[in-house]
Protein backbone atom coordinates (compact mmCIF):
# COMPACT_ATOMS: atom_id res chain seq x y z
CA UNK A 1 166.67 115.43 56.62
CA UNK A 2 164.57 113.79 54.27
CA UNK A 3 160.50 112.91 54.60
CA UNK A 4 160.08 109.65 56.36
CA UNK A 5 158.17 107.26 54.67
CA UNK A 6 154.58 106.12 55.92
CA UNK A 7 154.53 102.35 57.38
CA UNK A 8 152.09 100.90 55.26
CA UNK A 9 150.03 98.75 57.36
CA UNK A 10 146.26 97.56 57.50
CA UNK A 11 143.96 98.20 60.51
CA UNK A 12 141.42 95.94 61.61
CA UNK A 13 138.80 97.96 60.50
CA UNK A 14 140.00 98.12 56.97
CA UNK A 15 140.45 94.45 56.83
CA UNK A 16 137.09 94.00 58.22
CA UNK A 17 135.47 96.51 56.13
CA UNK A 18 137.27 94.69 52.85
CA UNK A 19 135.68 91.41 54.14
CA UNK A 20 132.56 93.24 54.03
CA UNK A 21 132.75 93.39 50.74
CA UNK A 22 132.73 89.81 49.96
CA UNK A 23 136.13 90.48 47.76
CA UNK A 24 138.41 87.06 47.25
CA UNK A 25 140.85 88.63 45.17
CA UNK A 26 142.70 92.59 46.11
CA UNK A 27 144.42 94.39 43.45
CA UNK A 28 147.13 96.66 45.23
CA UNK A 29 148.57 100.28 44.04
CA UNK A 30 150.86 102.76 45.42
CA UNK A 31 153.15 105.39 44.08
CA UNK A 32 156.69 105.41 43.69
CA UNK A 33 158.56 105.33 47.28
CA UNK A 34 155.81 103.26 48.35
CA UNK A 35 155.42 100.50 46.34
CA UNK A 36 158.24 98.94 48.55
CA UNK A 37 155.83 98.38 51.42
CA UNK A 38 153.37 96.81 49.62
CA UNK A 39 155.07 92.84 50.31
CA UNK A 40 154.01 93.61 54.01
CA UNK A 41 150.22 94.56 52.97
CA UNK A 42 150.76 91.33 51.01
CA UNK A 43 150.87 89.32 53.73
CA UNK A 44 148.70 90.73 55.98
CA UNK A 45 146.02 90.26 53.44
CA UNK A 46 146.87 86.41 52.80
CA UNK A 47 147.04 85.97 56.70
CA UNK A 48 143.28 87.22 55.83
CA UNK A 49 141.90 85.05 53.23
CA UNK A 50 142.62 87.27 50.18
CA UNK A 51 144.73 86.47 46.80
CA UNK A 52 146.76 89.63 46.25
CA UNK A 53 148.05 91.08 43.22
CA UNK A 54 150.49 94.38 42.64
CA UNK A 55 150.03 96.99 40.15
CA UNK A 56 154.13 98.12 39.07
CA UNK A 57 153.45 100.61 36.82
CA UNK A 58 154.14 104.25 37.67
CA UNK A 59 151.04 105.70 39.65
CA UNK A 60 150.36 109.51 39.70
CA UNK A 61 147.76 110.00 42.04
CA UNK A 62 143.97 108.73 42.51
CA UNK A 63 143.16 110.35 38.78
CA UNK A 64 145.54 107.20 37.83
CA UNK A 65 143.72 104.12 38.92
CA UNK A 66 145.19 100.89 37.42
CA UNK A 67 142.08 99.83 35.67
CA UNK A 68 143.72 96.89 33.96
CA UNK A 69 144.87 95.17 37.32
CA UNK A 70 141.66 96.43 38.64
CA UNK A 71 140.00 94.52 36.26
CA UNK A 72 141.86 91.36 37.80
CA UNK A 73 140.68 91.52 41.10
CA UNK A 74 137.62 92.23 43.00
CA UNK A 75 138.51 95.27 44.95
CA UNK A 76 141.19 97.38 44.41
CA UNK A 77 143.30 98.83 47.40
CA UNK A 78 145.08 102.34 46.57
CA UNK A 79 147.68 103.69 48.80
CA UNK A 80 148.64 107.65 49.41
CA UNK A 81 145.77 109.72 47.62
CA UNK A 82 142.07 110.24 48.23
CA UNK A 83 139.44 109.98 45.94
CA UNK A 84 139.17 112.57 43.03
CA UNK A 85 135.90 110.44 41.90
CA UNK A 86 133.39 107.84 42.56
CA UNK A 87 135.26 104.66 40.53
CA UNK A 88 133.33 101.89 41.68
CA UNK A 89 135.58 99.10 43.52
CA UNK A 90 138.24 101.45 44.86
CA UNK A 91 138.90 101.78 48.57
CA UNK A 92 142.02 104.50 49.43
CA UNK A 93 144.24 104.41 52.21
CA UNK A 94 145.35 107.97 52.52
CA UNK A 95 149.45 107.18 54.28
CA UNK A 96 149.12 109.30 56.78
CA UNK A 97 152.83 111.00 57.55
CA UNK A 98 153.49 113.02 61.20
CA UNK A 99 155.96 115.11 61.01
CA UNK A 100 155.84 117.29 63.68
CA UNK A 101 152.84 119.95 63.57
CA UNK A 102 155.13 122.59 66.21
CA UNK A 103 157.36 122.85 63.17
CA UNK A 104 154.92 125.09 61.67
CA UNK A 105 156.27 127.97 64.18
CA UNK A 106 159.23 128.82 61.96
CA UNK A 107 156.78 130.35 59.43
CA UNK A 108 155.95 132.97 62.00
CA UNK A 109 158.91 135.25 61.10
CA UNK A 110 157.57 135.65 57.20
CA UNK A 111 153.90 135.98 58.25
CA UNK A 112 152.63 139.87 57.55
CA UNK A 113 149.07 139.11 58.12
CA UNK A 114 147.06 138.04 61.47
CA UNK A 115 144.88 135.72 59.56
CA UNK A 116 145.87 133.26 57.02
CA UNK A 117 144.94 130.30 54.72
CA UNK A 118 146.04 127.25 55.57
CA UNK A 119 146.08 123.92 52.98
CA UNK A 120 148.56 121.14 52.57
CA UNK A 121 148.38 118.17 50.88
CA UNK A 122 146.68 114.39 51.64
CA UNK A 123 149.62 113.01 53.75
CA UNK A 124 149.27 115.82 56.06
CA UNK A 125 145.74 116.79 56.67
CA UNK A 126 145.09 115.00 59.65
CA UNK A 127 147.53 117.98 61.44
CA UNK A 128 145.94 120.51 60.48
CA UNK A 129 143.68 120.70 63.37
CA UNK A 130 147.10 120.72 65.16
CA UNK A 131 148.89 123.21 63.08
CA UNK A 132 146.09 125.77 63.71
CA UNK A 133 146.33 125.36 67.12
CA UNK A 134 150.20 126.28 67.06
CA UNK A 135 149.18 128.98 64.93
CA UNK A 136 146.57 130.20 67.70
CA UNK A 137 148.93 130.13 69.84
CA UNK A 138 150.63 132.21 68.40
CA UNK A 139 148.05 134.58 67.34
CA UNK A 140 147.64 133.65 64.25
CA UNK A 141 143.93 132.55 63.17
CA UNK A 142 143.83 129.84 60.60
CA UNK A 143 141.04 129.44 57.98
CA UNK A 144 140.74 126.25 56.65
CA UNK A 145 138.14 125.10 54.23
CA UNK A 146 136.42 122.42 51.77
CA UNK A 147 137.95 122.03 48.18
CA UNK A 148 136.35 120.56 45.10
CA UNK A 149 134.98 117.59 44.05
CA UNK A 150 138.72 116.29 43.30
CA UNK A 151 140.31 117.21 46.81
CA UNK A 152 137.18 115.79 49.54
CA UNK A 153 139.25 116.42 52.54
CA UNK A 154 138.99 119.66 54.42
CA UNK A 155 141.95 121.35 53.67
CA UNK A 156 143.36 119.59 50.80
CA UNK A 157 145.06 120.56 47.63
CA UNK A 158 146.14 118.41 44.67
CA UNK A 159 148.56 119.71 41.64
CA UNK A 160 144.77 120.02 39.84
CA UNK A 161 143.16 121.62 41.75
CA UNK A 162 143.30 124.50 44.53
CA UNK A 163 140.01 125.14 45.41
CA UNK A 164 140.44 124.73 49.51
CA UNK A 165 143.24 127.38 48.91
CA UNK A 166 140.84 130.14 46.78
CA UNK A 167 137.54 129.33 49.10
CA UNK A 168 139.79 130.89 52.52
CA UNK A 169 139.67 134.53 50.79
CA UNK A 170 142.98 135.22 52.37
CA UNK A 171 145.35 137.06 51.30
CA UNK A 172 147.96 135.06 52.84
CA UNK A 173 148.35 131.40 52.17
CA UNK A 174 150.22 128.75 54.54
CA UNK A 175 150.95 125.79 53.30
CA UNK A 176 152.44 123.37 54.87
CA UNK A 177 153.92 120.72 53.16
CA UNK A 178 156.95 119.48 50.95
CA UNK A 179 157.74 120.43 47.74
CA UNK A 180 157.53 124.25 45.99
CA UNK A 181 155.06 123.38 43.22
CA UNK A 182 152.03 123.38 45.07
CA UNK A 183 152.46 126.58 46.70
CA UNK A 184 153.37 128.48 43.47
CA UNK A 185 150.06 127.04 42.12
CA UNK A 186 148.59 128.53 45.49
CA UNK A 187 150.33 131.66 44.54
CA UNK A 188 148.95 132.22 41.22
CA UNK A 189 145.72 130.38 41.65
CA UNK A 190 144.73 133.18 44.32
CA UNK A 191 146.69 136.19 43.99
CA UNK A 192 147.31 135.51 47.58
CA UNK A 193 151.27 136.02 49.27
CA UNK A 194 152.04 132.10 49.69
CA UNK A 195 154.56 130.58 52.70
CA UNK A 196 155.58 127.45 52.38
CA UNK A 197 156.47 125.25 55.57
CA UNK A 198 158.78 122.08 54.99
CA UNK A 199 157.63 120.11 58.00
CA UNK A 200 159.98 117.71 57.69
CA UNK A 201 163.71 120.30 57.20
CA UNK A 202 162.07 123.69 59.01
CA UNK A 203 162.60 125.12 55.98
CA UNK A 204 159.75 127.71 55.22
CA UNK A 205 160.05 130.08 52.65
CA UNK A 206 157.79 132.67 50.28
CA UNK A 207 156.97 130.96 47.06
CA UNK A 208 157.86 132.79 44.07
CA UNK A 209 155.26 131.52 40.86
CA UNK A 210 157.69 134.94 38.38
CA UNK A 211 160.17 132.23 37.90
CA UNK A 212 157.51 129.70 36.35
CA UNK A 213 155.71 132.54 34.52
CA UNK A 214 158.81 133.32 33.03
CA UNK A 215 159.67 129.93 31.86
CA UNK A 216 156.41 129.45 30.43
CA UNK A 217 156.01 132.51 28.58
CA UNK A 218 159.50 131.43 26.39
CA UNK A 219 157.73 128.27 25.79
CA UNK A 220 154.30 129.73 24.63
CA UNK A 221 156.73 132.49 22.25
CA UNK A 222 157.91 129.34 20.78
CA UNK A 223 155.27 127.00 20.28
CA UNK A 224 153.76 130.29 17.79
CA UNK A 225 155.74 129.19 15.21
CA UNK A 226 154.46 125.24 15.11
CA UNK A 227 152.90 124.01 11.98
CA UNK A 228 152.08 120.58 14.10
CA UNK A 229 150.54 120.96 17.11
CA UNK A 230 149.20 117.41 19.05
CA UNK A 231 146.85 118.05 21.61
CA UNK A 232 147.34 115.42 24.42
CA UNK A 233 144.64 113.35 25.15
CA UNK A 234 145.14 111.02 28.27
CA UNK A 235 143.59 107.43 29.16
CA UNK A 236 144.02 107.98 32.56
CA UNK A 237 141.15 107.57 34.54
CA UNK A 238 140.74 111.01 35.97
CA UNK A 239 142.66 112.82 33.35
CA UNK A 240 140.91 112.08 30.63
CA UNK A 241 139.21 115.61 29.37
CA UNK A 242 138.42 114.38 26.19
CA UNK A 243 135.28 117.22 25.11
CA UNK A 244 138.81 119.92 26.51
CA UNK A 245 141.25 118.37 23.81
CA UNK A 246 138.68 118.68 21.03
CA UNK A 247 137.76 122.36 21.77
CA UNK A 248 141.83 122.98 21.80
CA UNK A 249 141.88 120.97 18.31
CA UNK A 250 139.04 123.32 16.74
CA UNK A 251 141.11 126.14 17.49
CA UNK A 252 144.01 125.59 15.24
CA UNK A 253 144.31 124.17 11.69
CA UNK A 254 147.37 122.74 12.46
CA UNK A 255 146.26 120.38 15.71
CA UNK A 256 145.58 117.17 16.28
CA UNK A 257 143.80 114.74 19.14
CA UNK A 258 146.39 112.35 20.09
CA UNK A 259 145.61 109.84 23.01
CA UNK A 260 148.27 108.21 24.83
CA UNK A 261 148.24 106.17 28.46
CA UNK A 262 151.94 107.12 29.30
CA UNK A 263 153.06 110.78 28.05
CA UNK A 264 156.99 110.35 27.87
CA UNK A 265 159.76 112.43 25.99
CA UNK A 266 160.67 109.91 24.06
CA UNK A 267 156.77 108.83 22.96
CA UNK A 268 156.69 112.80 22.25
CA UNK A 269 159.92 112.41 20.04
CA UNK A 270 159.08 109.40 17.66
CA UNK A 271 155.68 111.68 17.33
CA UNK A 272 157.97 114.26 15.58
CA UNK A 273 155.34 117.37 16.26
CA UNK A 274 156.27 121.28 16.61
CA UNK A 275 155.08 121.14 20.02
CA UNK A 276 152.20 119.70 22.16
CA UNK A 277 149.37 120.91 24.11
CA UNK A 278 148.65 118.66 27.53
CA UNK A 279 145.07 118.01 28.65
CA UNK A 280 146.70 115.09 30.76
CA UNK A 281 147.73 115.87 34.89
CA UNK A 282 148.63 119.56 35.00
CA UNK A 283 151.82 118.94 36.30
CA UNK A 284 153.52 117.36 33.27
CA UNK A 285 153.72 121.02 31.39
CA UNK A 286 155.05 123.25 34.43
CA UNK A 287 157.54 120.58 36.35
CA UNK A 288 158.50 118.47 33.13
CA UNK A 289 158.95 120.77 30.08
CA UNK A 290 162.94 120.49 30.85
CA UNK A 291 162.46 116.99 29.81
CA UNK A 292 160.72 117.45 26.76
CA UNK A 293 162.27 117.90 23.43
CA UNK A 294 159.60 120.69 22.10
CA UNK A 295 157.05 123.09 24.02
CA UNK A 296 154.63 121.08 25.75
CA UNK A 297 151.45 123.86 26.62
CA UNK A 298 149.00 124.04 28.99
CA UNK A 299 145.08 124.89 27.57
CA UNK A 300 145.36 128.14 28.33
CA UNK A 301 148.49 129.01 26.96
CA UNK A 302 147.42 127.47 24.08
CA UNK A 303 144.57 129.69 23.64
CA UNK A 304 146.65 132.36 24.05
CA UNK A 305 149.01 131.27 21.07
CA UNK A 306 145.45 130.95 19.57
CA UNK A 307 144.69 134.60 19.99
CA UNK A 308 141.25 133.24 22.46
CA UNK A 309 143.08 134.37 25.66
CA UNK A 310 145.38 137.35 26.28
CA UNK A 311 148.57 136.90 28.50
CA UNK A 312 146.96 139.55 31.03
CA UNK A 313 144.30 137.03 31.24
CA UNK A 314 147.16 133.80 32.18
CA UNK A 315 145.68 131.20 34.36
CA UNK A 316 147.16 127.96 35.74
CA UNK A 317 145.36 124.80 34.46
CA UNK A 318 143.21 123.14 36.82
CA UNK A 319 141.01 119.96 36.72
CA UNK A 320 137.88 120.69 39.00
């Protein structure tokens, strides 16, 4: 079974609160799978009063904010992520998805602990309440807590950033959610034994971050023998660590700053470097080096090809 898609609609309050704002003119954005619903916001905003225009480019999360259509309008509306800053002119509608929270049960059987951490991502944090009192239930106590700046609701983790995961002190992480890469960030973030719950299949499973260590490590053994190395610099709006890629630069005589808005394999081919060092959204070096026609590091492994950080001392890159 596959996750069901949100029903992107606008309550009254939201309309009334974007009236408040005296906007004419409402810039939309959504990620991928649910950019298709936007047509119906579209109307329900001209039934309103507003002009309405739709962002198509890819969107990543809230650290990529189409500025340019922003630019166009007076407010823009993002759909599916919360805030990771204060961008002026940005209201988010989080998509809310319910699956259902008993599903959460079939993690019992791979729980050792009788307290554990419990984080999942924006879609599903208004179940957590409900989750923990499955858990309870079922004797299991729950601690949930407050992230970082970039994750503001209780609970919450991002591909950037696990802080609500490290602040529970547990040594045994629930997370319940879809997908494996956040809970092997969870799992190597903390230290902690991870489970991952699928709410949506029943699937639950214990994540397993070896795998990914032992992918990167072949990709850090053979970015050592670059003689160009281009340090990724993104436009994004919340991915830009610009004062990070120039510290990375300084370290090597053979690296570059190189900004880009869209980091593709083929941008990285015409290029023609010996590999690349990402400062952009975490994400692109651990789920997209397959893609990628040379290594494509995180900081830290690049300081370790640097000889500043030891492989003992490996750390997942995180934007907090």
């Amino acid at each position: 079974m596959s996750p069901a898609l949100p029903y992107l609609t606008l309550s009254s309050e939201e309309i009334c609160a974007l009236h408040e704002t005296g906007a004419q003119t409402v810039a939309l954005q959504a990620p991928e799978g649910l950019k298709r619903h936007l047509f119906r916001v579209t109307k329900q905003l001209r039934a309103e009063g507003f002009s309405v225009c739709i962002s198509g480019d890819p969107c990543y999360g809230a650290c990529d904010l189409c500025m340019e259509t922003k630019a166009m309008a007076d407010v823009l509306l993002h759909f599916g992520h919360a805030p990771v800053d204060d961008t002026p002119g940005v209201i988010y509608h989080f998509a809310p998805a319910s699956p259902d929270p008993a599903g959460v049960k079939n993690a019992l059987p791979l729980l050792e602990d009788t307290t554990v951490g419990l984080v999942t991502t924006v879609q599903h944090v208004h179940l957590l309440e409900e989750v923990k009192g499955v858990l309870a239930e079922n004797g299991i106590n729950a601690v949930v807590c407050d992230g970082s700046e970039r994750t503001p609701l209780h609970g919450q983790v991002l591909g950037c950033s696990f802080e609500a995961a490290r602040k529970t002190g547990a040594r045994e992480i629930l997370f319940f959610g879809t997908g494996v890469f956040h809970p092997i960030g969870v799992a190597l973030t903390t230290g902690a034994r991870v489970i991952a719950c699928d709410p949506y299949t029943g699937r639950c499973e214990v994540a397993d971050g070896d795998a990914l260590l032992r992918r990167r490590f072949v990709q850090i053994e053979k970015a050592r023998a670059a003689e160009s190395v281009g340090i990724l610099l993104s436009l994004k709006s919340g991915q830009k660590r610009e004062e990070l890629a120039y510290e990375l630069a300084a370290l090597s005589e053979n690296a570059v700053v190189i900004t880009m808005q869209e980091i593709t394999p083929d941008a990285l081919l015409n290029l023609g470097f010996d590999a690349y060092v990402n400062t952009a959204c975490p994400r692109l070096a651990y789920d997209d080096q397959v893609r990628f026609p040379v290594p494509v590091l995180s900081p830290q492994e690049f300081e370790i090809v640097c000889g500043k950080r030891t492989w003992d001392d490996y750390a997942i890159d995180e934007i907090l």
